[in-house]
PDB file of N, CA and C in Angstrom:
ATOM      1  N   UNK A   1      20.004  84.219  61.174  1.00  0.00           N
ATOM      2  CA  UNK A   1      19.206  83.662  62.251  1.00  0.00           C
ATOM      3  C   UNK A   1      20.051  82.636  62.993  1.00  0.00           C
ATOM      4  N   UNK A   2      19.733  82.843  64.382  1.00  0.00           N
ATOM      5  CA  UNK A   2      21.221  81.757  65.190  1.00  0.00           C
ATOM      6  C   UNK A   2      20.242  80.778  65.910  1.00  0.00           C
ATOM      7  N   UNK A   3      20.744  79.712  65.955  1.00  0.00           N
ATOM      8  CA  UNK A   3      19.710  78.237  66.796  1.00  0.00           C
ATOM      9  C   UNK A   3      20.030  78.257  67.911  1.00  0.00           C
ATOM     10  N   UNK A   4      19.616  78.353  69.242  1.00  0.00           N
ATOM     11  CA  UNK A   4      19.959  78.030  70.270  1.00  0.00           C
ATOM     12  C   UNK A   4      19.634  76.700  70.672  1.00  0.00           C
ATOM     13  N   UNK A   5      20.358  75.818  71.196  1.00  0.00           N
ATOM     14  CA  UNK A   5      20.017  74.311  71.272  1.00  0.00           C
ATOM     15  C   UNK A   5      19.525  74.396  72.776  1.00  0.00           C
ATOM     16  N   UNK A   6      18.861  73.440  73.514  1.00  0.00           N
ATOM     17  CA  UNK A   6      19.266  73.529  74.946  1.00  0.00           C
ATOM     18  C   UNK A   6      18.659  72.159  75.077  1.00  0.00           C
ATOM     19  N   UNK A   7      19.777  71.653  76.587  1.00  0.00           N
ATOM     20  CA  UNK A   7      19.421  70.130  76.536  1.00  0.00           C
ATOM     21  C   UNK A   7      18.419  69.782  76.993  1.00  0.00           C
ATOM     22  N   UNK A   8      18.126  68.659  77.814  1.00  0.00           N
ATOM     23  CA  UNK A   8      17.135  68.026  78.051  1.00  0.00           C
ATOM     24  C   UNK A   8      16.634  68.687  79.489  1.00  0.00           C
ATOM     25  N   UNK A   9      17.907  68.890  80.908  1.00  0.00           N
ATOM     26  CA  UNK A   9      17.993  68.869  81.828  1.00  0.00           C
ATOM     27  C   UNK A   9      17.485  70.845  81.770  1.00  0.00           C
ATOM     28  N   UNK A  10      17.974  71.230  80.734  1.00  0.00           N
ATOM     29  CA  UNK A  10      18.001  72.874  80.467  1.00  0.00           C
ATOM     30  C   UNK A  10      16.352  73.010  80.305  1.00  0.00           C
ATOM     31  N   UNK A  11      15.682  72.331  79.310  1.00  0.00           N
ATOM     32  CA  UNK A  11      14.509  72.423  78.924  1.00  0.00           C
ATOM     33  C   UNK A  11      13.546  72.560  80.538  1.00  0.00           C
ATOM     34  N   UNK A  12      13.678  70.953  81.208  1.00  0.00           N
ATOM     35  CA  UNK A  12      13.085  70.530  82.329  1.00  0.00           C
ATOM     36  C   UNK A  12      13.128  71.943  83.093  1.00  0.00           C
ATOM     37  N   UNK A  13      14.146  72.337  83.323  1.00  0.00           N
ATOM     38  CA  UNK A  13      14.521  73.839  84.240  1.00  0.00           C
ATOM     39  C   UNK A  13      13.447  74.798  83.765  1.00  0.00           C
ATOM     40  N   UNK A  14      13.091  75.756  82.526  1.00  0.00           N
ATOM     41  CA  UNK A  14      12.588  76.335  82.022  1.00  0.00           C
ATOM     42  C   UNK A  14      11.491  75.931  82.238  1.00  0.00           C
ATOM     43  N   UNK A  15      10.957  74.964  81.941  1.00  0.00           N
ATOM     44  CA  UNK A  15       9.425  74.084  81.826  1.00  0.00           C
ATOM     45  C   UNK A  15       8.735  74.547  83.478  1.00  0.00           C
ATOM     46  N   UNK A  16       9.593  74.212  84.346  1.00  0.00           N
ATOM     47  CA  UNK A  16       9.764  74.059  85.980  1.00  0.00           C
ATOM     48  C   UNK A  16       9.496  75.752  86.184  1.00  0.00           C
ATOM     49  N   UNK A  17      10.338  76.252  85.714  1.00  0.00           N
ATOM     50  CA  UNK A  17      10.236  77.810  86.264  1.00  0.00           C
ATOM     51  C   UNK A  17       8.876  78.221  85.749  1.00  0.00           C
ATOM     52  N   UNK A  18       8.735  78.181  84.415  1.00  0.00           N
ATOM     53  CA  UNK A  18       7.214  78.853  84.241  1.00  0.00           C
ATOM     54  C   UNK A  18       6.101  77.736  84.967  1.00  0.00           C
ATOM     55  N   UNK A  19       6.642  76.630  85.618  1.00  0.00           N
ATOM     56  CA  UNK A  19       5.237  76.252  86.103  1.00  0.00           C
ATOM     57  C   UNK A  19       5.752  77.192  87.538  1.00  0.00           C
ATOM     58  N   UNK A  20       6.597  77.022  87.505  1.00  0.00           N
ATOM     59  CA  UNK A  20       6.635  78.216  89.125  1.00  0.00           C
ATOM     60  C   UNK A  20       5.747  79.095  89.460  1.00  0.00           C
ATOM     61  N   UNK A  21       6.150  79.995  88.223  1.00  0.00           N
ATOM     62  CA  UNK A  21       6.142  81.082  87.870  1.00  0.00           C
ATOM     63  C   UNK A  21       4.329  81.205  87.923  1.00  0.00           C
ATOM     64  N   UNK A  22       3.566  80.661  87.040  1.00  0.00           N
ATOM     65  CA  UNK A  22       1.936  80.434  86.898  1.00  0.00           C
ATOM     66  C   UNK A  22       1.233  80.027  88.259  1.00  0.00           C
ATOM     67  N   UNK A  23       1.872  79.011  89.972  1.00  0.00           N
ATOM     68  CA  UNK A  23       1.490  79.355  91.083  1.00  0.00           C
ATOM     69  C   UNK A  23       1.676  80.439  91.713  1.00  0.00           C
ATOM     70  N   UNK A  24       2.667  81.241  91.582  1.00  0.00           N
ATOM     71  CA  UNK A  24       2.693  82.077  92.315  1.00  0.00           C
ATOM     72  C   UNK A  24       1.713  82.928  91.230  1.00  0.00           C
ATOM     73  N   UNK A  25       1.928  83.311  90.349  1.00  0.00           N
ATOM     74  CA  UNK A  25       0.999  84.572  89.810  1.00  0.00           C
ATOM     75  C   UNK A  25      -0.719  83.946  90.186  1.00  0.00           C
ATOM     76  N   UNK A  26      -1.153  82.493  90.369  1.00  0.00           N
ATOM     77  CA  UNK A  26      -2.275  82.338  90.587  1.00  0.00           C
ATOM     78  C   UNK A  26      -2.738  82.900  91.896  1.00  0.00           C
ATOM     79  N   UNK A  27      -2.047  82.915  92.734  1.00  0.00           N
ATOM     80  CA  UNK A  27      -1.750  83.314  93.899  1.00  0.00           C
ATOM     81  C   UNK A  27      -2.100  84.500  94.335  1.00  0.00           C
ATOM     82  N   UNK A  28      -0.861  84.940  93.365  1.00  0.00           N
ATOM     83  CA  UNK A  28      -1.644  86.666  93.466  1.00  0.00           C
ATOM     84  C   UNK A  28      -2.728  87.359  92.596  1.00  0.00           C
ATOM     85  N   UNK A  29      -3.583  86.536  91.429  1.00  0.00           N
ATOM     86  CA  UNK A  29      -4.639  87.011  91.181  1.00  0.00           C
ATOM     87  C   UNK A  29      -5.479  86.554  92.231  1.00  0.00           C
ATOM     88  N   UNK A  30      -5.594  85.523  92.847  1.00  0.00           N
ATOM     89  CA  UNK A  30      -5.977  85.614  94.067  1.00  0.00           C
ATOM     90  C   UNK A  30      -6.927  86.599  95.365  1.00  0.00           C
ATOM     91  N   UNK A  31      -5.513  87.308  95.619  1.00  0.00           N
ATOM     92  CA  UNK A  31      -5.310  88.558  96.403  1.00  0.00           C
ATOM     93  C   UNK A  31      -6.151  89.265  95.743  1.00  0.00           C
ATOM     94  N   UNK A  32      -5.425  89.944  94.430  1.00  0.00           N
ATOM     95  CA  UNK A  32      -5.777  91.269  93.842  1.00  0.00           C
ATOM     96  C   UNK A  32      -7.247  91.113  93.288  1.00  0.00           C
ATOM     97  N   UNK A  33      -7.941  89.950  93.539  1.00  0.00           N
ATOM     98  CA  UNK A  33      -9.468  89.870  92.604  1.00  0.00           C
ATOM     99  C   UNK A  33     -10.202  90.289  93.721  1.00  0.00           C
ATOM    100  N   UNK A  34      -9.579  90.380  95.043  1.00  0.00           N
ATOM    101  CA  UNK A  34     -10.279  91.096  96.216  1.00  0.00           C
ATOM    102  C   UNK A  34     -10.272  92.311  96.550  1.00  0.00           C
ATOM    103  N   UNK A  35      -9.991  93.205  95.651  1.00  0.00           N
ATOM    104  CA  UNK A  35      -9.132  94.273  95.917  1.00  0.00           C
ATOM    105  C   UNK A  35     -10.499  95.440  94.739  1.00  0.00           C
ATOM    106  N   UNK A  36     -10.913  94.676  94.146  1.00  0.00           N
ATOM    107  CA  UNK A  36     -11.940  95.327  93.312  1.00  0.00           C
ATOM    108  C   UNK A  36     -12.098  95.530  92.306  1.00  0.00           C
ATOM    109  N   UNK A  37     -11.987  96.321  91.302  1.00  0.00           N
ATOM    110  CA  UNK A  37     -11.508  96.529  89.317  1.00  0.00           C
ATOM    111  C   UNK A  37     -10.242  96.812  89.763  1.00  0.00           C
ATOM    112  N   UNK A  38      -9.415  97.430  90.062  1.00  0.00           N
ATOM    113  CA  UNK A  38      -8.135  97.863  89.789  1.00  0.00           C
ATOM    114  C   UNK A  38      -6.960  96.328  90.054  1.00  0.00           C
ATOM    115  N   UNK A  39      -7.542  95.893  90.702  1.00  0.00           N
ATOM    116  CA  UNK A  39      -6.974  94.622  91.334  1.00  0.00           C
ATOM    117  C   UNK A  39      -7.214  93.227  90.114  1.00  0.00           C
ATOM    118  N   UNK A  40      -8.479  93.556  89.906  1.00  0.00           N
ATOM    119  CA  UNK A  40      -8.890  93.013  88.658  1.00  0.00           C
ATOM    120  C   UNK A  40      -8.454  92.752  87.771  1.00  0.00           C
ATOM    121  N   UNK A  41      -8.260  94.307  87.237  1.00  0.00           N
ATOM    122  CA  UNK A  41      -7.210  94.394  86.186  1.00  0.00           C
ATOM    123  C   UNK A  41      -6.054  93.704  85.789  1.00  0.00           C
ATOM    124  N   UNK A  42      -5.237  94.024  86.954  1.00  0.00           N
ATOM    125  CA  UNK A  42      -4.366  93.419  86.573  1.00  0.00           C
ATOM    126  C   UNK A  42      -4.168  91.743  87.197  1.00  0.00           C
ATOM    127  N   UNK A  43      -5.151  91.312  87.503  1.00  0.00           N
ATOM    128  CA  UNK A  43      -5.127  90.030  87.815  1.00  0.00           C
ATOM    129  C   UNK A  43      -5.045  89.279  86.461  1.00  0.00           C
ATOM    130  N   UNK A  44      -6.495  90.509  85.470  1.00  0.00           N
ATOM    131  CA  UNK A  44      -6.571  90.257  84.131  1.00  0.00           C
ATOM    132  C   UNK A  44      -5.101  89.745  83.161  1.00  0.00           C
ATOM    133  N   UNK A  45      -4.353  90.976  83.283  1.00  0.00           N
ATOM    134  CA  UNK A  45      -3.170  90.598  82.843  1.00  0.00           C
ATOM    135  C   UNK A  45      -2.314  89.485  83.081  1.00  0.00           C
ATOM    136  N   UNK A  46      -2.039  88.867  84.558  1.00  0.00           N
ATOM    137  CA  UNK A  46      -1.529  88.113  85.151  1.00  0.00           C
ATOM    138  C   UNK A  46      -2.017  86.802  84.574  1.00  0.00           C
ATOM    139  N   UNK A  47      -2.920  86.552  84.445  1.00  0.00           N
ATOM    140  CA  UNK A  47      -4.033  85.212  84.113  1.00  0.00           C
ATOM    141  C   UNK A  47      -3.694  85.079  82.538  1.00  0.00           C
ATOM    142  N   UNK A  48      -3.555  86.298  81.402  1.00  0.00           N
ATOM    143  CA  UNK A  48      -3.067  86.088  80.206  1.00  0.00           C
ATOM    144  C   UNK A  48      -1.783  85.614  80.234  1.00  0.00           C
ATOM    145  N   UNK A  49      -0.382  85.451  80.957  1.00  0.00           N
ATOM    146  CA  UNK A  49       0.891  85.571  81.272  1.00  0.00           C
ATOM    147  C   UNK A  49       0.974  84.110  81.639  1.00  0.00           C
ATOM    148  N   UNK A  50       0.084  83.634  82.439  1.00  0.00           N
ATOM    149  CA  UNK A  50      -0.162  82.117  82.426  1.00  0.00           C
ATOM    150  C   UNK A  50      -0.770  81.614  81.636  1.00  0.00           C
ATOM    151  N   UNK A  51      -1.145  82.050  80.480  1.00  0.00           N
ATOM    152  CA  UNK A  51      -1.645  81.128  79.557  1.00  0.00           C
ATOM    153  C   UNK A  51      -0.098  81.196  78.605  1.00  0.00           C
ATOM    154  N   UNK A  52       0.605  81.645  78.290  1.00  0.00           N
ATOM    155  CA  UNK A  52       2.108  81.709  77.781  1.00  0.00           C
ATOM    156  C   UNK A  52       2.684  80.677  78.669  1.00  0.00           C
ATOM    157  N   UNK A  53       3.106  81.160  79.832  1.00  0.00           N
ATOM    158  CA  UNK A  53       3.877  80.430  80.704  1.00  0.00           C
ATOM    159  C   UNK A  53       3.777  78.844  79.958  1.00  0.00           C
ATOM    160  N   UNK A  54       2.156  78.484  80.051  1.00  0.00           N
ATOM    161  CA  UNK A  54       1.720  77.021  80.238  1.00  0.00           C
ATOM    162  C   UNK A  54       2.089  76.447  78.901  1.00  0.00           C
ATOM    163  N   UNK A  55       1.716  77.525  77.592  1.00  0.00           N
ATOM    164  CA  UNK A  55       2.422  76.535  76.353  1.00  0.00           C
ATOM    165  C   UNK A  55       3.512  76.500  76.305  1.00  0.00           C
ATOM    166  N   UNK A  56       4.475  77.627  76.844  1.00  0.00           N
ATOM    167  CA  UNK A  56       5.674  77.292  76.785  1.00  0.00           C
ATOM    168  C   UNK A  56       6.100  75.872  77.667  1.00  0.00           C
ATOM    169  N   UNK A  57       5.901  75.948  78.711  1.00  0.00           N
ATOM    170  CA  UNK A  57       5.590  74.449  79.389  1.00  0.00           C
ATOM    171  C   UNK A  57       5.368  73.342  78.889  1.00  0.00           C
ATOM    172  N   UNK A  58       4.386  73.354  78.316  1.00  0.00           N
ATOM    173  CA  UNK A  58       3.954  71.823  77.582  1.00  0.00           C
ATOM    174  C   UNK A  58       4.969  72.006  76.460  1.00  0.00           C
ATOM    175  N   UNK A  59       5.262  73.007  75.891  1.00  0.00           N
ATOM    176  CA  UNK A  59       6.060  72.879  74.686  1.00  0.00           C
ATOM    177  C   UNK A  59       7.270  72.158  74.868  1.00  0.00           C
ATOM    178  N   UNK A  60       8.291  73.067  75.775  1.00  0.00           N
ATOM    179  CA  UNK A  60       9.172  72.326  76.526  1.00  0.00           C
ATOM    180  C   UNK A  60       9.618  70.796  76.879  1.00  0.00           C
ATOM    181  N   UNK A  61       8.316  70.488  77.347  1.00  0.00           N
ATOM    182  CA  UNK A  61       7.779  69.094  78.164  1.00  0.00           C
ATOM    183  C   UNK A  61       7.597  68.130  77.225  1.00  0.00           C
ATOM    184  N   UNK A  62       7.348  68.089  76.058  1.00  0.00           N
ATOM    185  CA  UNK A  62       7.104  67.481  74.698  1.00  0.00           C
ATOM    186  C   UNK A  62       8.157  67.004  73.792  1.00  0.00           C
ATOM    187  N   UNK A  63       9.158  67.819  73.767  1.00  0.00           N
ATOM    188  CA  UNK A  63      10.057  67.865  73.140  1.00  0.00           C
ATOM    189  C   UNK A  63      10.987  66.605  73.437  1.00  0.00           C
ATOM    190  N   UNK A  64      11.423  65.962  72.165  1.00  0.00           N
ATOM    191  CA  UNK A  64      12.217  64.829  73.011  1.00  0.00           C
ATOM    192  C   UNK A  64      13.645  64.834  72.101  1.00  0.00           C
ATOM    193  N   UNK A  65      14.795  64.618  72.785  1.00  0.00           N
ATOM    194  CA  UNK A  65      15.897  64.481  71.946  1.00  0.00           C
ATOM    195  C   UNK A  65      16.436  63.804  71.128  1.00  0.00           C
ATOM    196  N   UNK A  66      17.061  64.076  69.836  1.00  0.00           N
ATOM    197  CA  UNK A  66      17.057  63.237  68.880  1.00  0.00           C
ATOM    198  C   UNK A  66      18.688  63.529  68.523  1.00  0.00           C
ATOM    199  N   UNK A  67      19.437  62.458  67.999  1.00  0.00           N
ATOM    200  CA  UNK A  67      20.874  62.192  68.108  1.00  0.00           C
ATOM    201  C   UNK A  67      20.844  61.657  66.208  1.00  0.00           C
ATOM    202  N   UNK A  68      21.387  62.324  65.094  1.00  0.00           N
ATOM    203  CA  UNK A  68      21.273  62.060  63.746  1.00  0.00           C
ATOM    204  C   UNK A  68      22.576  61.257  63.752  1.00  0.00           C
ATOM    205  N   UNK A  69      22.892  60.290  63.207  1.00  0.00           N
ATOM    206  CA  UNK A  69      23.954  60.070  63.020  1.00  0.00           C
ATOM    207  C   UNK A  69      24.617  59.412  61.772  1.00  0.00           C
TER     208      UNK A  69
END
């Protein structure tokens, strides 16, 4: 099993993109909830994808760096 470390500024980036990432998809469930069941649908999906996005987010966002020495 391999650790990937990532810094502080790396984290912030990631954190940032999936909050990106969760306006625009709000966006377009939006649209597609006008569109009828099929639109629905996958708005359905879209709306589960932001609930990931967001813990990964807070997860991210939480995390604070620690220096052992």
């Amino acid at each position: 099993m391999s650790v990937i470390t990532l810094t502080q500024g790396e984290r912030d980036k990631f954190a940032a993109w999936c909050e990106q990432e969760m306006k625009s998809n709000e966006l377009m469930c939006e649209q597609l909830s006008k569109l009828g069941l099929p639109g629905e649908l996958v708005a359905r999906d879209m709306r589960q994808k932001n609930i990931a996005y967001m813990i990964v987010a807070k997860i991210l966002r939480s995390i604070e760096d620690m220096t052992i020495c």
